[in-house]
PDB file of N, CA and C in Angstrom:
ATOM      1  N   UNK A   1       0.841  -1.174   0.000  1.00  0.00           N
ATOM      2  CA  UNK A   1       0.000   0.000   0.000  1.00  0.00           C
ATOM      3  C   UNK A   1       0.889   1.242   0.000  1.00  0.00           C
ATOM      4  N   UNK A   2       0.448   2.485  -0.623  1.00  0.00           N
ATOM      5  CA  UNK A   2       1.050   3.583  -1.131  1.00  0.00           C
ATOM      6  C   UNK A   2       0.751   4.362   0.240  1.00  0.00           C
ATOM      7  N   UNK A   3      -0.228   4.965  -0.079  1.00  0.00           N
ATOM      8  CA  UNK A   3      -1.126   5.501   1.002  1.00  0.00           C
ATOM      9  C   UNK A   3      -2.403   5.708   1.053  1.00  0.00           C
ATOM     10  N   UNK A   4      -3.033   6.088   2.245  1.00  0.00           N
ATOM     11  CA  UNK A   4      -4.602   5.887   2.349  1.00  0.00           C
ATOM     12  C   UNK A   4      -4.988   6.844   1.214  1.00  0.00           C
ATOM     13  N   UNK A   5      -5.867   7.148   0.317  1.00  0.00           N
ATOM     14  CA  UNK A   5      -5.930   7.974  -0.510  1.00  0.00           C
ATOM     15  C   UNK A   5      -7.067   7.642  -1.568  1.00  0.00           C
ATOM     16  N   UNK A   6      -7.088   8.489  -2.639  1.00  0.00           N
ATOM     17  CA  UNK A   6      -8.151   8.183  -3.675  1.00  0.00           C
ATOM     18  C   UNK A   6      -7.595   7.906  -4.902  1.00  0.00           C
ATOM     19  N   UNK A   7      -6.413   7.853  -5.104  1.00  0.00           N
ATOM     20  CA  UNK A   7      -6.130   7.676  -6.338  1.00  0.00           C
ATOM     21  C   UNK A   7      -4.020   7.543  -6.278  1.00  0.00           C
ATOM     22  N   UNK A   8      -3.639   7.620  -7.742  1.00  0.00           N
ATOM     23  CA  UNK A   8      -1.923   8.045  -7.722  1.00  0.00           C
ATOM     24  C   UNK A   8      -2.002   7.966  -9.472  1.00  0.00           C
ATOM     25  N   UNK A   9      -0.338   9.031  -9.486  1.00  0.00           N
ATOM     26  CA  UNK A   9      -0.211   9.124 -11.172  1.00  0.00           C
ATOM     27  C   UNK A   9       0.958   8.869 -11.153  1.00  0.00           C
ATOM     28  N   UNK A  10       1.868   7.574 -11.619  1.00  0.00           N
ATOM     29  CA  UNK A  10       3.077   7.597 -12.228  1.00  0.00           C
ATOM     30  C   UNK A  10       3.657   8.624 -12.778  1.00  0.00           C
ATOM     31  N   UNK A  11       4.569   9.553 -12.647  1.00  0.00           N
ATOM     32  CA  UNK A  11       5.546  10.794 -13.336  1.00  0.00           C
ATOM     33  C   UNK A  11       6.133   9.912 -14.710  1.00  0.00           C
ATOM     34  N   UNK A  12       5.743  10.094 -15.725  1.00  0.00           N
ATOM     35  CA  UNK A  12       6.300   9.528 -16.543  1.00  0.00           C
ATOM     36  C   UNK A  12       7.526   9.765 -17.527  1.00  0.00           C
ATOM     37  N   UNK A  13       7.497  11.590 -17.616  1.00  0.00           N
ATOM     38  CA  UNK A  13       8.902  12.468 -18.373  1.00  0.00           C
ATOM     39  C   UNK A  13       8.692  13.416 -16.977  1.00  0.00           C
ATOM     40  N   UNK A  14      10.172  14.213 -17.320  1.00  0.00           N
ATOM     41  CA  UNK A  14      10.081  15.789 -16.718  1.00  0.00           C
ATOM     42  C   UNK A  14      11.149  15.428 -15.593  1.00  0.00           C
ATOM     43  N   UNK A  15      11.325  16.383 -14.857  1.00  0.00           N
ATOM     44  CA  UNK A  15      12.208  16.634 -13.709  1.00  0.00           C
ATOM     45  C   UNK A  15      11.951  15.270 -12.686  1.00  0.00           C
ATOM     46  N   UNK A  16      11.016  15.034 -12.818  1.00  0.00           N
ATOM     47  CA  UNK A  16      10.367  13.867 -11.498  1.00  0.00           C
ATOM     48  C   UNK A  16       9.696  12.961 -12.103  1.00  0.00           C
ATOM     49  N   UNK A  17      10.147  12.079 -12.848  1.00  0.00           N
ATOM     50  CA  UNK A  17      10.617  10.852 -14.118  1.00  0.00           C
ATOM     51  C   UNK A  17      10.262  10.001 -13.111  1.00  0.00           C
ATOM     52  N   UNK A  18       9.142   9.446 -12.662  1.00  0.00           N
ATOM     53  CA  UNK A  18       9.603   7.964 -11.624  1.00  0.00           C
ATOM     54  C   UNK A  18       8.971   8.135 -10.686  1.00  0.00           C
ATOM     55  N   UNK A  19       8.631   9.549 -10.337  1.00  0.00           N
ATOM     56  CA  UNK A  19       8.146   9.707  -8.886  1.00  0.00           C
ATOM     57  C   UNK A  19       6.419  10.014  -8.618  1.00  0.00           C
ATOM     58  N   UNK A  20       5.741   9.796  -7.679  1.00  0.00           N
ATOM     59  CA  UNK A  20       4.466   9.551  -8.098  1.00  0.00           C
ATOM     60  C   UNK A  20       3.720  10.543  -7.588  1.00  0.00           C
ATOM     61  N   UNK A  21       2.007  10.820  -7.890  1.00  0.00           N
ATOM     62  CA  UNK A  21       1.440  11.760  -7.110  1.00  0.00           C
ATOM     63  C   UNK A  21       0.330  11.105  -6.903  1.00  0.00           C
ATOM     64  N   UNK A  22      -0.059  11.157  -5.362  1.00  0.00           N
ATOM     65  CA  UNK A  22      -0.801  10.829  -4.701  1.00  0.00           C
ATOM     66  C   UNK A  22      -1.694  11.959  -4.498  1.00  0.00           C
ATOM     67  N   UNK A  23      -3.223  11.298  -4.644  1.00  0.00           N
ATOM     68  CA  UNK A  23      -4.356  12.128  -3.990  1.00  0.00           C
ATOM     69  C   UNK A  23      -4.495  11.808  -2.410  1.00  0.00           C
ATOM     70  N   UNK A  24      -3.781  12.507  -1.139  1.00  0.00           N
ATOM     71  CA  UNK A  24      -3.732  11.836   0.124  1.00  0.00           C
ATOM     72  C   UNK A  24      -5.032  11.742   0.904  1.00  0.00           C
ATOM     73  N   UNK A  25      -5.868  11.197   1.791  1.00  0.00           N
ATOM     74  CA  UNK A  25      -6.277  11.276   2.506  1.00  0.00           C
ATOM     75  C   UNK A  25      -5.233  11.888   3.881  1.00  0.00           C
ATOM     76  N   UNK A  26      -6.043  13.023   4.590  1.00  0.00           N
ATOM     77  CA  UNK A  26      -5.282  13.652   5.521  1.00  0.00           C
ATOM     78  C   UNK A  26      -6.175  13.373   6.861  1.00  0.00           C
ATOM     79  N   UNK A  27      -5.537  12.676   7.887  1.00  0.00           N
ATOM     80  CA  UNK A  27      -6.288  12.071   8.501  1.00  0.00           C
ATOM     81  C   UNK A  27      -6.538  13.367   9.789  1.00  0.00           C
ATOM     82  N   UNK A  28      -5.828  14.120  10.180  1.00  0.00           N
ATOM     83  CA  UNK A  28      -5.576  14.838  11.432  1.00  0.00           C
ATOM     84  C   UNK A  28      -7.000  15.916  11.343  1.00  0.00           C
ATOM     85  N   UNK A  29      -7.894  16.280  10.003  1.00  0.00           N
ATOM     86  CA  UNK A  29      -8.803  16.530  10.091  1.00  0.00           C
ATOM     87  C   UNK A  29      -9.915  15.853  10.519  1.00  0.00           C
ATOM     88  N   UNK A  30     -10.836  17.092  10.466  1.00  0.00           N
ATOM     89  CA  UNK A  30     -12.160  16.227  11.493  1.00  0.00           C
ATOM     90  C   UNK A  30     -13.031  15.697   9.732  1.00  0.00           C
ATOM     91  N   UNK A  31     -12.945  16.109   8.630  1.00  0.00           N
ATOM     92  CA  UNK A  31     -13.501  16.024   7.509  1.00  0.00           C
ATOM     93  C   UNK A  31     -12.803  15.085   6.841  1.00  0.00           C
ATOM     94  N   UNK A  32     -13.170  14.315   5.856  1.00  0.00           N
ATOM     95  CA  UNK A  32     -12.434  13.886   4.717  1.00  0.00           C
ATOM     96  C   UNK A  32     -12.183  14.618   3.602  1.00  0.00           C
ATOM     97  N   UNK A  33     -10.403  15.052   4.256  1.00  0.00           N
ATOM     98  CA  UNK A  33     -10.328  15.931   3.277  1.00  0.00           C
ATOM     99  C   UNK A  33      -8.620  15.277   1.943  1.00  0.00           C
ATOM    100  N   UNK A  34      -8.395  15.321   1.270  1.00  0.00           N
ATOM    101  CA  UNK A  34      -7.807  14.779   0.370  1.00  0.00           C
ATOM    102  C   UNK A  34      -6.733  15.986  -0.412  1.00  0.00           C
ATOM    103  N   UNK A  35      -5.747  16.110  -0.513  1.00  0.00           N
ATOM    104  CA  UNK A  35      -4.149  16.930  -1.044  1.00  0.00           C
ATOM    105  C   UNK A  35      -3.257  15.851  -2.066  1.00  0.00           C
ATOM    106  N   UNK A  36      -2.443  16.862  -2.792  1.00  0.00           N
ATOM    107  CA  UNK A  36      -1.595  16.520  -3.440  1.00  0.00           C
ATOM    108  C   UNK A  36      -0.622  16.430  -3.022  1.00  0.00           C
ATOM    109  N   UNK A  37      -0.044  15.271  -2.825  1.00  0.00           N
ATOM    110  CA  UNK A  37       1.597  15.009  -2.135  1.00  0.00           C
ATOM    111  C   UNK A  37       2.746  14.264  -3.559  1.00  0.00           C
ATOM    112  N   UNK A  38       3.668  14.851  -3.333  1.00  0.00           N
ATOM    113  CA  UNK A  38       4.479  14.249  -4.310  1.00  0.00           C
ATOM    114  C   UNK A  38       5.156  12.939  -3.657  1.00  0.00           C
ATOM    115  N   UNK A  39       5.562  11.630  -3.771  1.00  0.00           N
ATOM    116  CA  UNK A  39       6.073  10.608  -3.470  1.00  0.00           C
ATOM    117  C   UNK A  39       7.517  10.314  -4.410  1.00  0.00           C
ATOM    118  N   UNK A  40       8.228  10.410  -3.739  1.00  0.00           N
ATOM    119  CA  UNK A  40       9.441   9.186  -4.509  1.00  0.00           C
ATOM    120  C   UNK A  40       9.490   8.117  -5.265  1.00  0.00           C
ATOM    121  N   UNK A  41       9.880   7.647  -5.900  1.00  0.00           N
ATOM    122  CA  UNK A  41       9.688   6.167  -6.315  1.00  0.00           C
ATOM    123  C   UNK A  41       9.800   4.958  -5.663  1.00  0.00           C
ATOM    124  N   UNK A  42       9.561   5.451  -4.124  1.00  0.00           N
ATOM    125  CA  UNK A  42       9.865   4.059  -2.924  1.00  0.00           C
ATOM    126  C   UNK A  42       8.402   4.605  -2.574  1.00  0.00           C
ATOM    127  N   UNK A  43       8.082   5.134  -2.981  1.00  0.00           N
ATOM    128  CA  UNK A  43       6.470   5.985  -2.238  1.00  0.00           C
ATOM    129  C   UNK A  43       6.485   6.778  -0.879  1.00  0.00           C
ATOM    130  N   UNK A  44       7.804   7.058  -0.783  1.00  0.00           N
ATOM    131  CA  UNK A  44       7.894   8.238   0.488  1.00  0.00           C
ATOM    132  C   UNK A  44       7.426   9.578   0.352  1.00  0.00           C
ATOM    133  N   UNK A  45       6.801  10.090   1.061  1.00  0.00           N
ATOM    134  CA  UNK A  45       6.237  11.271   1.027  1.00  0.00           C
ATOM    135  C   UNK A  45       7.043  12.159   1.045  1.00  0.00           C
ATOM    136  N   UNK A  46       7.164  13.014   0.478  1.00  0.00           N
ATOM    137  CA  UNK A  46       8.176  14.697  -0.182  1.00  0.00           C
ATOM    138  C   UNK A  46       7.875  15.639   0.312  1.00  0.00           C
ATOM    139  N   UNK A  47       6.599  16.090  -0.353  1.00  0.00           N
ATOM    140  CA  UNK A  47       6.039  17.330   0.030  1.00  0.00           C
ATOM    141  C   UNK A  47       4.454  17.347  -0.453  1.00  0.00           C
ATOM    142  N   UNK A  48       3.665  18.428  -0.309  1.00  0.00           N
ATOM    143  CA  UNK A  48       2.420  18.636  -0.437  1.00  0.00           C
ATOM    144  C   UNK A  48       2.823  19.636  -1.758  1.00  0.00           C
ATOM    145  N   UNK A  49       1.805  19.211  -2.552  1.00  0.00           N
ATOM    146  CA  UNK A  49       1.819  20.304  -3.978  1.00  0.00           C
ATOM    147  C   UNK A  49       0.441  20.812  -3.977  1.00  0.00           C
ATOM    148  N   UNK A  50      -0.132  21.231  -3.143  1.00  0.00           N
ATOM    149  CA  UNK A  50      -1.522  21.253  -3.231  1.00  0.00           C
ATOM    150  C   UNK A  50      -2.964  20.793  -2.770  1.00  0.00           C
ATOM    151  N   UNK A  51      -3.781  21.172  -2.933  1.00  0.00           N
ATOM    152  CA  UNK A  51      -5.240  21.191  -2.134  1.00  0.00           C
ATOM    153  C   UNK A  51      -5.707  19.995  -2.893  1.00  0.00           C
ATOM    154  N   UNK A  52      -6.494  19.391  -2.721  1.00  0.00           N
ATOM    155  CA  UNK A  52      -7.144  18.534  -3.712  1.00  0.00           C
ATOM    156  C   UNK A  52      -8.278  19.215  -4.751  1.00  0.00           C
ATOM    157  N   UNK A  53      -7.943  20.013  -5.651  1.00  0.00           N
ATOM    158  CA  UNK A  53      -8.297  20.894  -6.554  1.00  0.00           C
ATOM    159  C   UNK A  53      -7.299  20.596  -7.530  1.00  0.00           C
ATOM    160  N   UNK A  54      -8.089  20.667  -8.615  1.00  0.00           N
ATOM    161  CA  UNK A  54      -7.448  20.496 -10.075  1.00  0.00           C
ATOM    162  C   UNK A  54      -6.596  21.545 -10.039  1.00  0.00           C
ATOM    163  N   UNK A  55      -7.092  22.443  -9.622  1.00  0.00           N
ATOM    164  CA  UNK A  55      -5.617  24.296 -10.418  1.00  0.00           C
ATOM    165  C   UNK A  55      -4.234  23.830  -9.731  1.00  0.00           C
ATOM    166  N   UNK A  56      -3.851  23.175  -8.130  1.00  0.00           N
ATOM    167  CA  UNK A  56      -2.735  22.881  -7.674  1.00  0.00           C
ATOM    168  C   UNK A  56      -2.337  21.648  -8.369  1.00  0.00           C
ATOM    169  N   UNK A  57      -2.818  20.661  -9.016  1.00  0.00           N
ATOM    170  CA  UNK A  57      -2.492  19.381  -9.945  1.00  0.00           C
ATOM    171  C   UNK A  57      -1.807  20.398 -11.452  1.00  0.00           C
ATOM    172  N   UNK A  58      -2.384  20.847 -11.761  1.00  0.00           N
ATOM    173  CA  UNK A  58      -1.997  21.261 -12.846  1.00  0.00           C
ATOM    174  C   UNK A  58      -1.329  22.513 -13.323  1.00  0.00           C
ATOM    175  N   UNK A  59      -0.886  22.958 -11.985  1.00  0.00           N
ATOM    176  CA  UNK A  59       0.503  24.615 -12.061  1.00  0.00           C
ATOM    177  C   UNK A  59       0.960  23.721 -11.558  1.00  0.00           C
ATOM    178  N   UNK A  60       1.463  22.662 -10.446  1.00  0.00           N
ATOM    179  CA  UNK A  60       2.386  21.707 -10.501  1.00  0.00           C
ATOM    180  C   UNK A  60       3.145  20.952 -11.494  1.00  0.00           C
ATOM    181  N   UNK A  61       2.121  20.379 -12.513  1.00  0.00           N
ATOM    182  CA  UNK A  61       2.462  19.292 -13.907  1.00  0.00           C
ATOM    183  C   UNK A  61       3.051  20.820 -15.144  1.00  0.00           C
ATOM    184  N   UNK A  62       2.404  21.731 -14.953  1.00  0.00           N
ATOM    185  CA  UNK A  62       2.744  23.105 -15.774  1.00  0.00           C
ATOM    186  C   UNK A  62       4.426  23.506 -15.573  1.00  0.00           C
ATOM    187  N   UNK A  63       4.410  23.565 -14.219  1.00  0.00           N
ATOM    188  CA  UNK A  63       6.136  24.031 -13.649  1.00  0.00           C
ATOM    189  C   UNK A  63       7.009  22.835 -14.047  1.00  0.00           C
ATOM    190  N   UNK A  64       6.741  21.574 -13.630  1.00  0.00           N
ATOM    191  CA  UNK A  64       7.865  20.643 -13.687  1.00  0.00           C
ATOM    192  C   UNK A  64       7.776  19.999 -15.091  1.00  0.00           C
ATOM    193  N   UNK A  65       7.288  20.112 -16.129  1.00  0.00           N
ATOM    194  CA  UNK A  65       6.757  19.614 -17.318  1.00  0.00           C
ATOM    195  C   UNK A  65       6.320  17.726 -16.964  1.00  0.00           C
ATOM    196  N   UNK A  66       5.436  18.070 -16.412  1.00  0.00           N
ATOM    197  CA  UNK A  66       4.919  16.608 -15.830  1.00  0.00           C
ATOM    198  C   UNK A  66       3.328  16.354 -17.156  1.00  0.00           C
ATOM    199  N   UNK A  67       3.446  15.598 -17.519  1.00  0.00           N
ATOM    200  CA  UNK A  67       2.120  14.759 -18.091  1.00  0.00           C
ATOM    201  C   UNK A  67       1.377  14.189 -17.452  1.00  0.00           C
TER     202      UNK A  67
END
């Protein structure tokens, strides 16, 4: 298992070739609420790229030339 979550996208070209993006489930809320985390290719968590909103998915994939 990756992580608790709704989904993930293989990085396939670009700066981060390998490394994956996870839709997270964030548990420390009282809501189910869901973010963009970038993962490694071991599936370690990096950083947060975003809200779970399309505009932070895609000025992310825009900056790093991600598909």
């Amino acid at each position: 298992m990756i992580c608790v979550g709704i989904g993930f996208q293989v990085i396939t070209e670009g700066k981060y070739k390998e490394y994956l993006i996870a839709n997270k489930n964030m548990p420390n809320y009282p809501t189910h609420v869901h973010s963009y985390w970038l993962l490694d290719p071991v599936g370690k968590l990096l950083r947060q790229i975003g809200d779970g909103g399309q505009y932070a998915l895609s000025r992310f994939k825009d900056q790093n030339g991600v598909r």
